[in-house]
C-alpha atoms as a PDB file:
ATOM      1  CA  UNK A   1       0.000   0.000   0.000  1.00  0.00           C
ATOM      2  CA  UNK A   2       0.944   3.524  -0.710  1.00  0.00           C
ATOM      3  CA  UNK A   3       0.887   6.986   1.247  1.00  0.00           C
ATOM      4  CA  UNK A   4      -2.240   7.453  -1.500  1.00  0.00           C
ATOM      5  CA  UNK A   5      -5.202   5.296   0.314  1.00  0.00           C
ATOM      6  CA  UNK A   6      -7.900   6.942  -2.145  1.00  0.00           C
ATOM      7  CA  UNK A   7      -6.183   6.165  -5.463  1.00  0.00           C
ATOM      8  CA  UNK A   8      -5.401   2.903  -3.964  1.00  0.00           C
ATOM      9  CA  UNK A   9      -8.779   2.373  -3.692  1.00  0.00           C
ATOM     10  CA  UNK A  10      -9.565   3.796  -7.599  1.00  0.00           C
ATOM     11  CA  UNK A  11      -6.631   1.542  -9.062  1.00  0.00           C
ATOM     12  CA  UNK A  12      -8.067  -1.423  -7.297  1.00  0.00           C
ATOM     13  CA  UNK A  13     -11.631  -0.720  -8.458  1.00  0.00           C
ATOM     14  CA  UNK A  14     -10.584   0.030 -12.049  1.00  0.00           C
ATOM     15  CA  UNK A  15      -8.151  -2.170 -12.483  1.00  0.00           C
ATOM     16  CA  UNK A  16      -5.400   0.551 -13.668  1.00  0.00           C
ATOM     17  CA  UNK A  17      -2.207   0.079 -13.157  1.00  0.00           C
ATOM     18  CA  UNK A  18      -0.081   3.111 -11.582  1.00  0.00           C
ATOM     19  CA  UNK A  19       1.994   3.914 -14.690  1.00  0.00           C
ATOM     20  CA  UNK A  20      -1.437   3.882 -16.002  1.00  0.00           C
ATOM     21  CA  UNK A  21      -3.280   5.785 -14.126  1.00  0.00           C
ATOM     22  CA  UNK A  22      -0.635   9.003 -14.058  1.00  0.00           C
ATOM     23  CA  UNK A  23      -0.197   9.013 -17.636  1.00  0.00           C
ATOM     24  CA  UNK A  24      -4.391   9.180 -17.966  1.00  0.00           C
ATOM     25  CA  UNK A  25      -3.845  12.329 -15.236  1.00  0.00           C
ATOM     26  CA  UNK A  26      -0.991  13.923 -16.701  1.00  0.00           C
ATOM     27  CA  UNK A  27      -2.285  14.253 -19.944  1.00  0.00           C
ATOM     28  CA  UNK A  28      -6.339  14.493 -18.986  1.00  0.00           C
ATOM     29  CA  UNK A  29      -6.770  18.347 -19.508  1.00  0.00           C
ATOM     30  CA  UNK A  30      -4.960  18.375 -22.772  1.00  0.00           C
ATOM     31  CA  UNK A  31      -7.943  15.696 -24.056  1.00  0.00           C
ATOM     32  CA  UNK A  32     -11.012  16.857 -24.199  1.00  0.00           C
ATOM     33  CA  UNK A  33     -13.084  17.390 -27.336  1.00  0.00           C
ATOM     34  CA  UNK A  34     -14.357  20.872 -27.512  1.00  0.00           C
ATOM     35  CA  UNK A  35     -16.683  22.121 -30.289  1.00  0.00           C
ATOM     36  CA  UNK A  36     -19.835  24.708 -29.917  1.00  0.00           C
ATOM     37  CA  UNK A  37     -23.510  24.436 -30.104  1.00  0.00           C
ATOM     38  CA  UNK A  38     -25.690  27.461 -30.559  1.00  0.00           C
ATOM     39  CA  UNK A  39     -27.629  28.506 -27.608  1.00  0.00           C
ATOM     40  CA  UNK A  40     -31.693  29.505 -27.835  1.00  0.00           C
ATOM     41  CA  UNK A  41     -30.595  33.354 -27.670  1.00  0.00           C
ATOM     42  CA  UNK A  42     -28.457  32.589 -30.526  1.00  0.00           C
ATOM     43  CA  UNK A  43     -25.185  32.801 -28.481  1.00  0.00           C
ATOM     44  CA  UNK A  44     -22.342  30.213 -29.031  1.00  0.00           C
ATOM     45  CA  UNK A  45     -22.193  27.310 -25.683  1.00  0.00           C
ATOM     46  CA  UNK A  46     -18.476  25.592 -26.194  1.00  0.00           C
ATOM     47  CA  UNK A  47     -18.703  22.332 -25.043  1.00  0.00           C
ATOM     48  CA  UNK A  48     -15.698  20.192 -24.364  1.00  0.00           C
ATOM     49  CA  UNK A  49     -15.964  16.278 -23.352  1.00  0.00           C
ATOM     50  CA  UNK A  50     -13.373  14.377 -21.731  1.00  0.00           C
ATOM     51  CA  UNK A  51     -11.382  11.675 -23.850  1.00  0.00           C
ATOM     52  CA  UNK A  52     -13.065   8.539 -22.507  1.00  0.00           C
ATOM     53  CA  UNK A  53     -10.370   7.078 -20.428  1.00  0.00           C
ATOM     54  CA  UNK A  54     -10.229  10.394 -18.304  1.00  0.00           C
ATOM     55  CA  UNK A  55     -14.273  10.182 -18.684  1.00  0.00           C
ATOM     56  CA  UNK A  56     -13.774   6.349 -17.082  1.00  0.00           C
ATOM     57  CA  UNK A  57     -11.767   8.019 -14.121  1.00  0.00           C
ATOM     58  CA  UNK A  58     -13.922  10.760 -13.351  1.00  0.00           C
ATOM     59  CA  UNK A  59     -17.097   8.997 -13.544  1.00  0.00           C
ATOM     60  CA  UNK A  60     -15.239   7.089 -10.239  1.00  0.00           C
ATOM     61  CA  UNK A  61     -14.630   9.789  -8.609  1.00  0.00           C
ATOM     62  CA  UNK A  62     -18.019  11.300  -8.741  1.00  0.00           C
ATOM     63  CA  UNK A  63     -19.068   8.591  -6.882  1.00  0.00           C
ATOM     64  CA  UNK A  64     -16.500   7.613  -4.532  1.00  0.00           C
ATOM     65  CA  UNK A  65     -15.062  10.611  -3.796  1.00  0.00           C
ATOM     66  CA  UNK A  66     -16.587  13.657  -4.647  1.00  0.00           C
ATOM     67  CA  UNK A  67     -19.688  12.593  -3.357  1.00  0.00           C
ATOM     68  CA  UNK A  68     -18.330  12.953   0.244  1.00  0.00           C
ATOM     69  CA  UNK A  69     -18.100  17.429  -0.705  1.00  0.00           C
ATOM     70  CA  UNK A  70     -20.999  19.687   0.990  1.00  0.00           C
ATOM     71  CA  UNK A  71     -23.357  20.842  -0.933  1.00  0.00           C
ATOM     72  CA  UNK A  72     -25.733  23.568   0.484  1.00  0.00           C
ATOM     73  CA  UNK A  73     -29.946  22.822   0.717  1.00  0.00           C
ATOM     74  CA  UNK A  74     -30.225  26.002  -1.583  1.00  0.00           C
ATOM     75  CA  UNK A  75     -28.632  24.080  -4.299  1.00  0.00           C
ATOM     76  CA  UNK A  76     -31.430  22.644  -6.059  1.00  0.00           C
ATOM     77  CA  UNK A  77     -29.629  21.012  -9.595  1.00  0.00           C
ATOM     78  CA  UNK A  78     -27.427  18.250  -9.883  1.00  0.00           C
ATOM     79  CA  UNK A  79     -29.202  16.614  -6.904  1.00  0.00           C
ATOM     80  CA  UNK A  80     -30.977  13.073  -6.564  1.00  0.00           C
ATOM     81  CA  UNK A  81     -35.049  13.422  -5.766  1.00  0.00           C
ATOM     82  CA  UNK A  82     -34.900  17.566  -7.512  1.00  0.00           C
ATOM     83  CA  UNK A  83     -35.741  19.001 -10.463  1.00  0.00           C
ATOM     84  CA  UNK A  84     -36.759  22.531 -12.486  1.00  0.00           C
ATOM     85  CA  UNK A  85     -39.972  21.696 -10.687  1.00  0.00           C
ATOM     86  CA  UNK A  86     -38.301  21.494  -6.859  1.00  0.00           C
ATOM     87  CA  UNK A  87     -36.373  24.424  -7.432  1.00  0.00           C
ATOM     88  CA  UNK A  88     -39.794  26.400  -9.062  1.00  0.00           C
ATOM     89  CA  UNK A  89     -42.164  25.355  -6.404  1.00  0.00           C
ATOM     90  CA  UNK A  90     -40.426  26.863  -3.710  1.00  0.00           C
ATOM     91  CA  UNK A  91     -41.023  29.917  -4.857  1.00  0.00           C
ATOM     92  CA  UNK A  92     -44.516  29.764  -5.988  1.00  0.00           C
ATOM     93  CA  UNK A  93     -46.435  31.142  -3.019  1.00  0.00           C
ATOM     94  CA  UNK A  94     -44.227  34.937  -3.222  1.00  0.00           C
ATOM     95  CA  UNK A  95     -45.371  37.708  -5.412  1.00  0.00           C
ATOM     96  CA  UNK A  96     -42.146  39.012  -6.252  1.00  0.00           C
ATOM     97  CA  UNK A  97     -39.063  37.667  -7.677  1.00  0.00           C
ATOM     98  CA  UNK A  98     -35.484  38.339  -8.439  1.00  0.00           C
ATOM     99  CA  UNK A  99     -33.739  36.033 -11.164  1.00  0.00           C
ATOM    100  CA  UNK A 100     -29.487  36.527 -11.739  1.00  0.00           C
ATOM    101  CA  UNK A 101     -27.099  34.754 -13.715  1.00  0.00           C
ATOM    102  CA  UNK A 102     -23.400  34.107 -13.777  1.00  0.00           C
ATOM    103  CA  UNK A 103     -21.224  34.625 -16.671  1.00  0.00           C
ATOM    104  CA  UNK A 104     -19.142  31.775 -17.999  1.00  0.00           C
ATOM    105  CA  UNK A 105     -20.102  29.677 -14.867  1.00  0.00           C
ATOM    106  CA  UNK A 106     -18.274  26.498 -15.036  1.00  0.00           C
ATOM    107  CA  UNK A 107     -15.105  28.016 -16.893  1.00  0.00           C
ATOM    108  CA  UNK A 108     -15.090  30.605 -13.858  1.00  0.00           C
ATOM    109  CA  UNK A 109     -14.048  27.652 -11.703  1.00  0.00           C
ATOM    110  CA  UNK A 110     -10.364  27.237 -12.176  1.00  0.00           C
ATOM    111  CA  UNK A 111      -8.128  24.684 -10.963  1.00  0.00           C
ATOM    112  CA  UNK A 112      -7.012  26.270  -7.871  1.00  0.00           C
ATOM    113  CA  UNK A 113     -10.453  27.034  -6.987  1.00  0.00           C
ATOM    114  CA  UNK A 114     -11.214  22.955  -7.111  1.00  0.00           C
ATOM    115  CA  UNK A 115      -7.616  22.206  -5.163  1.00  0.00           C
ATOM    116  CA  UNK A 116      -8.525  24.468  -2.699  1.00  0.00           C
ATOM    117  CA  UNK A 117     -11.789  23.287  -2.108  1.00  0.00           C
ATOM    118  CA  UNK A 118     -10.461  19.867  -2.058  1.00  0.00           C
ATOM    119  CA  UNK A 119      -7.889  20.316   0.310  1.00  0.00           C
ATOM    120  CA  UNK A 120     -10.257  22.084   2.818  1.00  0.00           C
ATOM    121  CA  UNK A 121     -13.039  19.707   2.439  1.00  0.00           C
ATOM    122  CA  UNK A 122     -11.336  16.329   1.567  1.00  0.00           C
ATOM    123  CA  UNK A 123      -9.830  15.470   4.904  1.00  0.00           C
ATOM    124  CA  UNK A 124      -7.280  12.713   5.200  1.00  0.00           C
ATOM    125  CA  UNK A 125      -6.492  13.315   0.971  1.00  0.00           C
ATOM    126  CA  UNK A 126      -2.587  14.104   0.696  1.00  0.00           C
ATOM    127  CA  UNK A 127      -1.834  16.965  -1.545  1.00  0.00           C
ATOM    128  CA  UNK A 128      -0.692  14.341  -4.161  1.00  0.00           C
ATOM    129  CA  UNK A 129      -3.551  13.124  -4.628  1.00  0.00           C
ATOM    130  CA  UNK A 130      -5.277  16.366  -4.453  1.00  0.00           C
ATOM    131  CA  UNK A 131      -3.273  17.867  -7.336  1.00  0.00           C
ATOM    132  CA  UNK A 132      -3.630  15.044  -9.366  1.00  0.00           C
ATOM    133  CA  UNK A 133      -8.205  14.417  -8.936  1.00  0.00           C
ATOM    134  CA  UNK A 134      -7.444  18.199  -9.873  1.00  0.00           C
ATOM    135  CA  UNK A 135      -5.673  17.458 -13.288  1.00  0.00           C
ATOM    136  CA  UNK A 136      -8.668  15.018 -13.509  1.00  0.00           C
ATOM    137  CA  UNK A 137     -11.301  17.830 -13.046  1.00  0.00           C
ATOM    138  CA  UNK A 138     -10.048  20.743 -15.313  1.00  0.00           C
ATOM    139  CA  UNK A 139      -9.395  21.191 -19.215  1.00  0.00           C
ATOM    140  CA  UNK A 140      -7.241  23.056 -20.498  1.00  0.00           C
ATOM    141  CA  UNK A 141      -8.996  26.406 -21.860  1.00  0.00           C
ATOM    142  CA  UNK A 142      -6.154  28.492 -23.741  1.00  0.00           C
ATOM    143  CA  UNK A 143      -3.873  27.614 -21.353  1.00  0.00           C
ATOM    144  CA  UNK A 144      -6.243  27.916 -18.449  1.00  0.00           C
ATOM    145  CA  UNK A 145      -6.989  24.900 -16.535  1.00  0.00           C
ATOM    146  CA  UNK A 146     -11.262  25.476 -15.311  1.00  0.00           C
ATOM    147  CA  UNK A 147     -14.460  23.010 -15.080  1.00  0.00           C
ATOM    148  CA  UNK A 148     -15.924  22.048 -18.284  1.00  0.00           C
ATOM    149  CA  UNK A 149     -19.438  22.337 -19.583  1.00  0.00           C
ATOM    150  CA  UNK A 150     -19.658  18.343 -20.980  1.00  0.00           C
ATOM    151  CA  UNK A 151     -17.298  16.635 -17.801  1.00  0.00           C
ATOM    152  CA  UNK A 152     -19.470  14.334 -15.120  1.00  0.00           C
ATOM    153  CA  UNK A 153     -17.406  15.993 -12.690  1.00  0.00           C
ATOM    154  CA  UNK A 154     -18.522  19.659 -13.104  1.00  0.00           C
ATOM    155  CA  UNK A 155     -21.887  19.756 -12.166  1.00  0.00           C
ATOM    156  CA  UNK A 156     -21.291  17.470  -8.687  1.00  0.00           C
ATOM    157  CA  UNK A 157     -18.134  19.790  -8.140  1.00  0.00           C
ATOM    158  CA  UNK A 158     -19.236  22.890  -9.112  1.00  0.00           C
ATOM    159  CA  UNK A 159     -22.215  22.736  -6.141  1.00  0.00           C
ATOM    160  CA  UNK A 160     -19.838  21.525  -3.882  1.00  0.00           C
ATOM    161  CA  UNK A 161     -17.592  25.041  -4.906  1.00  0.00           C
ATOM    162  CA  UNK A 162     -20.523  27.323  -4.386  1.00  0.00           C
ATOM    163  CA  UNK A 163     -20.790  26.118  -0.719  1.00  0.00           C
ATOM    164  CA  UNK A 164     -19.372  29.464   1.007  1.00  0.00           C
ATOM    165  CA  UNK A 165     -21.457  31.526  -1.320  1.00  0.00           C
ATOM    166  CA  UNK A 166     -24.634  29.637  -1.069  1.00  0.00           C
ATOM    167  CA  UNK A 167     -24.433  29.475   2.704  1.00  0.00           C
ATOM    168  CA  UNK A 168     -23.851  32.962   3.253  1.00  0.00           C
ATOM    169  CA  UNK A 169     -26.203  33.934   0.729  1.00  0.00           C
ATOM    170  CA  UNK A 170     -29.111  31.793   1.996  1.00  0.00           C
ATOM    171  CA  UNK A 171     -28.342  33.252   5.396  1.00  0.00           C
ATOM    172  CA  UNK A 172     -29.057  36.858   4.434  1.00  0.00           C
ATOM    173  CA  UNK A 173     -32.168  35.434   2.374  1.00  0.00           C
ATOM    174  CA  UNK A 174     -33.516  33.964   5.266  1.00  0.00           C
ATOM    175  CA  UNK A 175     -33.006  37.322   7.525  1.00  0.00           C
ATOM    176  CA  UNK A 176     -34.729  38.924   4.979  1.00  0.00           C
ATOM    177  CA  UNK A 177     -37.914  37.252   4.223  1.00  0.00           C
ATOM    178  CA  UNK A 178     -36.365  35.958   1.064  1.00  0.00           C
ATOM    179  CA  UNK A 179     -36.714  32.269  -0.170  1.00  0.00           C
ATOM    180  CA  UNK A 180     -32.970  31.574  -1.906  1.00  0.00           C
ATOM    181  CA  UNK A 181     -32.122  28.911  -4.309  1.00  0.00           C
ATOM    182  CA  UNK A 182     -29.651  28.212  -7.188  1.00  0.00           C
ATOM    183  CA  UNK A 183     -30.413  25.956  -9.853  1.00  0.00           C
ATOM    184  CA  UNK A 184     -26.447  25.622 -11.770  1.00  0.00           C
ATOM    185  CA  UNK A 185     -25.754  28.933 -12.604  1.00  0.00           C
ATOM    186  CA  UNK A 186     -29.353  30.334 -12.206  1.00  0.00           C
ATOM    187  CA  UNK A 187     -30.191  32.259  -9.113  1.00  0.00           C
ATOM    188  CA  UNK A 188     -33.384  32.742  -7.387  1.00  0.00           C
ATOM    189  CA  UNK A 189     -35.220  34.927  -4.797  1.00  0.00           C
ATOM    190  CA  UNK A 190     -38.373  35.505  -4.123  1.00  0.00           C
ATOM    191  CA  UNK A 191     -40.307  37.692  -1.167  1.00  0.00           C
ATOM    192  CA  UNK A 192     -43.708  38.548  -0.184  1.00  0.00           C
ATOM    193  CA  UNK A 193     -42.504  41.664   0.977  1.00  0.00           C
ATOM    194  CA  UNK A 194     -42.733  44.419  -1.922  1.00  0.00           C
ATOM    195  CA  UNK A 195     -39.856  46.595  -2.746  1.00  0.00           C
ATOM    196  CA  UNK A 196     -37.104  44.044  -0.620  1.00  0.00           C
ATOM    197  CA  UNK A 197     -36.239  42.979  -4.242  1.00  0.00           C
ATOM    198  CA  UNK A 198     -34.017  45.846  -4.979  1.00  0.00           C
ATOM    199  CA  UNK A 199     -31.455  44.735  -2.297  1.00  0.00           C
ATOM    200  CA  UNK A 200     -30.662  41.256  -3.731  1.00  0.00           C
ATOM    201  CA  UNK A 201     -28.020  42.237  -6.677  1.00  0.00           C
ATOM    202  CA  UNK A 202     -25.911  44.357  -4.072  1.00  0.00           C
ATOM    203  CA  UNK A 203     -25.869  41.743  -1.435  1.00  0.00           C
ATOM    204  CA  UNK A 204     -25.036  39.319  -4.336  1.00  0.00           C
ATOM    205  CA  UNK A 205     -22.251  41.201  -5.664  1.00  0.00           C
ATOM    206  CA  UNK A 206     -20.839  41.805  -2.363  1.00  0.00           C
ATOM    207  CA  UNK A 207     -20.842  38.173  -1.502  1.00  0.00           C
ATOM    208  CA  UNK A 208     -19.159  37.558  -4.871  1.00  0.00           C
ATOM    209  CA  UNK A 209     -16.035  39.827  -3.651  1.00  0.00           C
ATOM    210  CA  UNK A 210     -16.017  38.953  -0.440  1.00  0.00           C
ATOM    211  CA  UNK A 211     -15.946  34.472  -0.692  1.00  0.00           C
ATOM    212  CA  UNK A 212     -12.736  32.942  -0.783  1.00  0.00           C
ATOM    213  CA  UNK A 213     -13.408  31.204  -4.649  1.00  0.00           C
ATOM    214  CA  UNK A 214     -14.513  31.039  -7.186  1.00  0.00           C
ATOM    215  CA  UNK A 215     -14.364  34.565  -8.277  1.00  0.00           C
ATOM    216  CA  UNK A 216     -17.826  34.687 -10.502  1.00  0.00           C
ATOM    217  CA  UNK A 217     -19.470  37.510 -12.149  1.00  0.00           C
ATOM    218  CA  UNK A 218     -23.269  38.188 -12.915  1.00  0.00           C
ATOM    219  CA  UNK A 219     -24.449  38.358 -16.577  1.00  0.00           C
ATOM    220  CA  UNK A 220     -25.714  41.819 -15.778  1.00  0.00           C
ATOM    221  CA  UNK A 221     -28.118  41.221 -19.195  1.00  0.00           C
ATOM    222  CA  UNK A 222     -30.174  38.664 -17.526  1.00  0.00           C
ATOM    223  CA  UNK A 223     -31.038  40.149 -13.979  1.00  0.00           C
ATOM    224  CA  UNK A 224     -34.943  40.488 -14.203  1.00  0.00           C
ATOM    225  CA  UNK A 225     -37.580  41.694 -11.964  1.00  0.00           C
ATOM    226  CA  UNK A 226     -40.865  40.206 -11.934  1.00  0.00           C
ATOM    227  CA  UNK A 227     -44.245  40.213 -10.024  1.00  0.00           C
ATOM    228  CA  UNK A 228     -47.791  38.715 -10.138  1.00  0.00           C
ATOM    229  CA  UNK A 229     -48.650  41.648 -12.574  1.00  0.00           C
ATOM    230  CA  UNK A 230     -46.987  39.340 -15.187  1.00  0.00           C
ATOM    231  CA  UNK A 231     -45.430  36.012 -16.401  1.00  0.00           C
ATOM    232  CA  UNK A 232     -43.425  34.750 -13.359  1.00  0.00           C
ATOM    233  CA  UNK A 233     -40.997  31.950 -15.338  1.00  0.00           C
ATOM    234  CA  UNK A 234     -38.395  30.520 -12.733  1.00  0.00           C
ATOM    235  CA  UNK A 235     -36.249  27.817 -14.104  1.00  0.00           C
ATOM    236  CA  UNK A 236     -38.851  27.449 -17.447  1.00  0.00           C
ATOM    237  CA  UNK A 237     -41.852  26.645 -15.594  1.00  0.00           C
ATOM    238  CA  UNK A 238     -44.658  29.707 -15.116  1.00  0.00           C
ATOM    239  CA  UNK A 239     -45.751  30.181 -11.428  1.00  0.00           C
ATOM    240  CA  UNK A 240     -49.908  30.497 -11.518  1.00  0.00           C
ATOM    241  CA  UNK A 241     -51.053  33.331  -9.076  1.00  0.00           C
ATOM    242  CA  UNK A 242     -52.657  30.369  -6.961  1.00  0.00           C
ATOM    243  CA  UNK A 243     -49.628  28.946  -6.171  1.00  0.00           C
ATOM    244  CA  UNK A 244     -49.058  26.088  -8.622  1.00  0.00           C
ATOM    245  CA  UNK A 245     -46.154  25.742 -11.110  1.00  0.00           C
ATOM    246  CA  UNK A 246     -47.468  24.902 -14.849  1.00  0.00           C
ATOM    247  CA  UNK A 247     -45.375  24.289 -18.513  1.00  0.00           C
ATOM    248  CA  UNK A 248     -47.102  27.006 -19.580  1.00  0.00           C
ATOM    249  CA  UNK A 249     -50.153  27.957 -21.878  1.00  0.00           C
ATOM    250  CA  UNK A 250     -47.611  28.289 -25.207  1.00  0.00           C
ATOM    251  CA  UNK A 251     -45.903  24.832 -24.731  1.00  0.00           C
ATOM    252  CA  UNK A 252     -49.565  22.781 -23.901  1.00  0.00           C
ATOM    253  CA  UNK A 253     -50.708  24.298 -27.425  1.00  0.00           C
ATOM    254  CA  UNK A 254     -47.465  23.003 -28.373  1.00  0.00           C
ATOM    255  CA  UNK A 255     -47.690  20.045 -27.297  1.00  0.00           C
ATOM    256  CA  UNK A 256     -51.239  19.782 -27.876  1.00  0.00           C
ATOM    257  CA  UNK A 257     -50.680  20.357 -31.630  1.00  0.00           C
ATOM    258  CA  UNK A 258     -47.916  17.813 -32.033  1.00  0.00           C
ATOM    259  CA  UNK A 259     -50.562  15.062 -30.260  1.00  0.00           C
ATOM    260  CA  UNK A 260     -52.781  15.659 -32.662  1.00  0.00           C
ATOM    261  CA  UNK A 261     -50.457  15.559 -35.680  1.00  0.00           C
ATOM    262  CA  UNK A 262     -49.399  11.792 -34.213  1.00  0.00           C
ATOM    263  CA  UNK A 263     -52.863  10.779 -34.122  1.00  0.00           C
ATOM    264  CA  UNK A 264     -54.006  11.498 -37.459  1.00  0.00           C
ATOM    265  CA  UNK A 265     -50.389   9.944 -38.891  1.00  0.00           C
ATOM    266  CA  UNK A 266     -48.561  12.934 -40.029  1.00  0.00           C
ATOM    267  CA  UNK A 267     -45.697  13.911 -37.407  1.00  0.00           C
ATOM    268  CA  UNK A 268     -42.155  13.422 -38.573  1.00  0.00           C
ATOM    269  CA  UNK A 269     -39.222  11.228 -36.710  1.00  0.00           C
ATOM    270  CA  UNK A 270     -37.836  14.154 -35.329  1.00  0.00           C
ATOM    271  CA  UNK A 271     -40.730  15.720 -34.234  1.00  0.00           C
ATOM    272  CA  UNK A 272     -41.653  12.183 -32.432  1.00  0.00           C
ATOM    273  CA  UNK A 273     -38.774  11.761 -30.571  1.00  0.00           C
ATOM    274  CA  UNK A 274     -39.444  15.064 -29.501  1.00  0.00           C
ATOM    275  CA  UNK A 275     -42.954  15.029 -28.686  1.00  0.00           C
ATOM    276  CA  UNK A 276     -41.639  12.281 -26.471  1.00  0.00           C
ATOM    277  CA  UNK A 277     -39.258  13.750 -24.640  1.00  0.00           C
ATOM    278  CA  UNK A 278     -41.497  16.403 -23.752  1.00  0.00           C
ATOM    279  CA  UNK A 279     -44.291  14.061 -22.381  1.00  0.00           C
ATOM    280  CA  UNK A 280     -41.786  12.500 -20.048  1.00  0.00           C
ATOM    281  CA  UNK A 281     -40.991  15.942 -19.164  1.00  0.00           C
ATOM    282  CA  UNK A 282     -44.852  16.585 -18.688  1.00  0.00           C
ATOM    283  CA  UNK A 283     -45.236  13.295 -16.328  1.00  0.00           C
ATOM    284  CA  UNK A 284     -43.246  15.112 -14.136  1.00  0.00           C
ATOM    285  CA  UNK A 285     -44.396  18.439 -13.421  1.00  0.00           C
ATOM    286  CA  UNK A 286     -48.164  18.835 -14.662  1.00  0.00           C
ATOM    287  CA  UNK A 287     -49.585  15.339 -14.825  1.00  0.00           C
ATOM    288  CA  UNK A 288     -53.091  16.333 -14.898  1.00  0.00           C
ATOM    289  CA  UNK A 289     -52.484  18.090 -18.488  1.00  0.00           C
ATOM    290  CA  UNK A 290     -51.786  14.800 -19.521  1.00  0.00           C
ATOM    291  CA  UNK A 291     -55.343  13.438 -18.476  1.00  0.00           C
ATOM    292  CA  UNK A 292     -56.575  16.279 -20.128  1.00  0.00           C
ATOM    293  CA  UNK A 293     -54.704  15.251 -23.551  1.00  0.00           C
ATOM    294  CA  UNK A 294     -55.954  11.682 -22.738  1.00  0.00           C
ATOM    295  CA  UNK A 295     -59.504  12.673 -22.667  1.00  0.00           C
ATOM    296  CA  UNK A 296     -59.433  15.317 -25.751  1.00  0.00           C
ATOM    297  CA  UNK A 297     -57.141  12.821 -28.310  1.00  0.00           C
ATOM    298  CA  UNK A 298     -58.382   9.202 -26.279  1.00  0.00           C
ATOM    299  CA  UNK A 299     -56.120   6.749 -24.167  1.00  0.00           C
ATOM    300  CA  UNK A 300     -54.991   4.467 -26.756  1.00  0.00           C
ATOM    301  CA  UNK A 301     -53.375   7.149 -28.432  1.00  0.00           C
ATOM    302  CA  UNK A 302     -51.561   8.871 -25.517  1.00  0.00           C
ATOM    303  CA  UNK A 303     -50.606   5.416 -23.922  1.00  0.00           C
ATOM    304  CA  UNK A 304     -49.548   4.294 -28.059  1.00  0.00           C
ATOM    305  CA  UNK A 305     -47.425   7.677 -28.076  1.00  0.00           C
ATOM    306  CA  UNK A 306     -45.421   7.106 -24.768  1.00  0.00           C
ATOM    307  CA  UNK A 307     -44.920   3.367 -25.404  1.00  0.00           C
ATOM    308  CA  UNK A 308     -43.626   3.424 -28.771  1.00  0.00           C
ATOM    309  CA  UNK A 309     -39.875   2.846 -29.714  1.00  0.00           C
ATOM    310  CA  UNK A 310     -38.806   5.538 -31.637  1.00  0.00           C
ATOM    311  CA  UNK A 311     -34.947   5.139 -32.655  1.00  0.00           C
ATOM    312  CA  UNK A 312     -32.125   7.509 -33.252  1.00  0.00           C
ATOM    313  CA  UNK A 313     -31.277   8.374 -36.907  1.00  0.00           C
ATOM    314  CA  UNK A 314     -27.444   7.419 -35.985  1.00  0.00           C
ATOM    315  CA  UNK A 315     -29.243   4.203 -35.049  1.00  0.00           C
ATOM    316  CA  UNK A 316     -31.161   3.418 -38.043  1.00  0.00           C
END
């Protein structure tokens, strides 16, 4: 045995060798696959996936190691048993609403953000193997070595990061009759109190200056202001002024119209596969509007529609 008891424990389990494993770690952030996809706004996302042996590795450590990091109760993505719908229903009852967004989230979080949090949080690690599950988190971005939108380990790690932030954050939030939560890189408050609102971007920015890492930055753009005299839309989902949380009148026609294009024979593949994922998505947070599209288009069609195998074009 080594002075390394946790990569003991992920050689062992993997069945790497050391020489192996070290030559996966040393070259790791120098592998990943980057290439961008075009966001809804029209914006460029880059994405960049790990080679799959470091994808092998890190996979393992998300759930043997970094599993054992804090993550706050505000942090409502990334989480087993939550969902767009958790994080949207706790703010459903408050009139008003503040929603804020960081810039270049996951790329904010560089590498000595993640050995730092690792080395405070990780006890019993040795700073060799700290160094190295860092090579195994970050890629290399021109030079820079951050988190990765497209690595298994960013989402799990990138909570775990936002633990100072979030706790002092939701501490204010609850001294101020705010309800706090942060879905990724989307944050939420909402109040019953009116006018409170117009406090929560210069608490936030003070936090962000004041925590030890990561050093984040709001997309100024997206900081919106909303209140029951119009659409309140937290993570997707519209808040009803009773108190429920709905896909919204635009996506049941939507959906509605797609239904009805499957019934009569004349929806494409695409729009199938689709239509699908969208009634899984449906199942989820407003079940009853699928009884509704039961009785309006008939049970054998909804239950033929959910059942059916519909396969990729790659697999075809």
């Amino acid at each position: 045995m080594s002075n390394n008891p946790l990569i003991d424990a992920l050689l062992s389990d993997l069945a790497l060798s050391k020489e192996q494993f070290l030559r996966i770690a040393s070259r790791a952030p120098r592998t990943y696959k980057i290439y961008p996809i075009l966001k809804k706004n029209g914006g460029i996302r880059v994405i960049a996936q790990p080679a799959r042996e470091t994808k092998y590795i890190q996979s393992w450590l998300a759930n043997n190691v970094f599993g054992l990091l804090p993550v706050h109760d505000s942090a409502t993505a990334y989480r087993k048993g939550s969902s767009i719908k958790v994080n949207a229903q706790m703010h459903a009852a408050n009139p008003y609403i503040v929603k804020l967004d960081f810039t270049n989230f996951f790329p904010s979080i560089k590498s000595s953000d993640v050995f730092a949090h690792l080395k405070q949080f990780l006890i019993g690690a040795t700073d060799s193997e700290l160094k190295i599950f860092t090579l195994l988190s970050c890629f290399n971005n021109n030079g820079e070595l951050c988190l990765s939108i497209g690595s298994p380990l960013s989402p799990g790690l990138s909570n775990s990061i936002m633990y100072e932030f979030d706790s002092i954050i939701s501490d204010w939030a609850a001294g101020n009759n705010f309800i706090y939560t942060r879905y990724a890189d989307d944050l939420t408050f909402s109040t019953p109190i009116k006018g409170a609102s117009e406090a929560v971007v210069d608490k936030v920015r003070e936090v962000i200056g004041k925590i030890a890492y990561p050093r984040l930055s709001l997309n100024e753009k997206k900081t919106i202001h909303l209140s029951r005299k119009g659409c309140r839309r937290v993570t997707g989902l519209v808040l009803s002024n009773s108190g429920s949380v709905s896909i919204g009148r635009d996506k049941k026609r939507e959906i509605s119209a797609m239904v009805h294009r499957f019934s009569i024979g004349k929806i494409s593949h695409d729009d199938l596969r689709r239509l699908q994922g969208l009634l899984g998505f449906v199942q989820d947070v407003e079940p009853l509007f699928i009884a509704r599209l039961r009785a309006k288009y008939s049970s054998a069609v909804v239950v033929d529609l959910l059942r059916r195998r519909v396969k990729k074009e790659s697999d075809k």
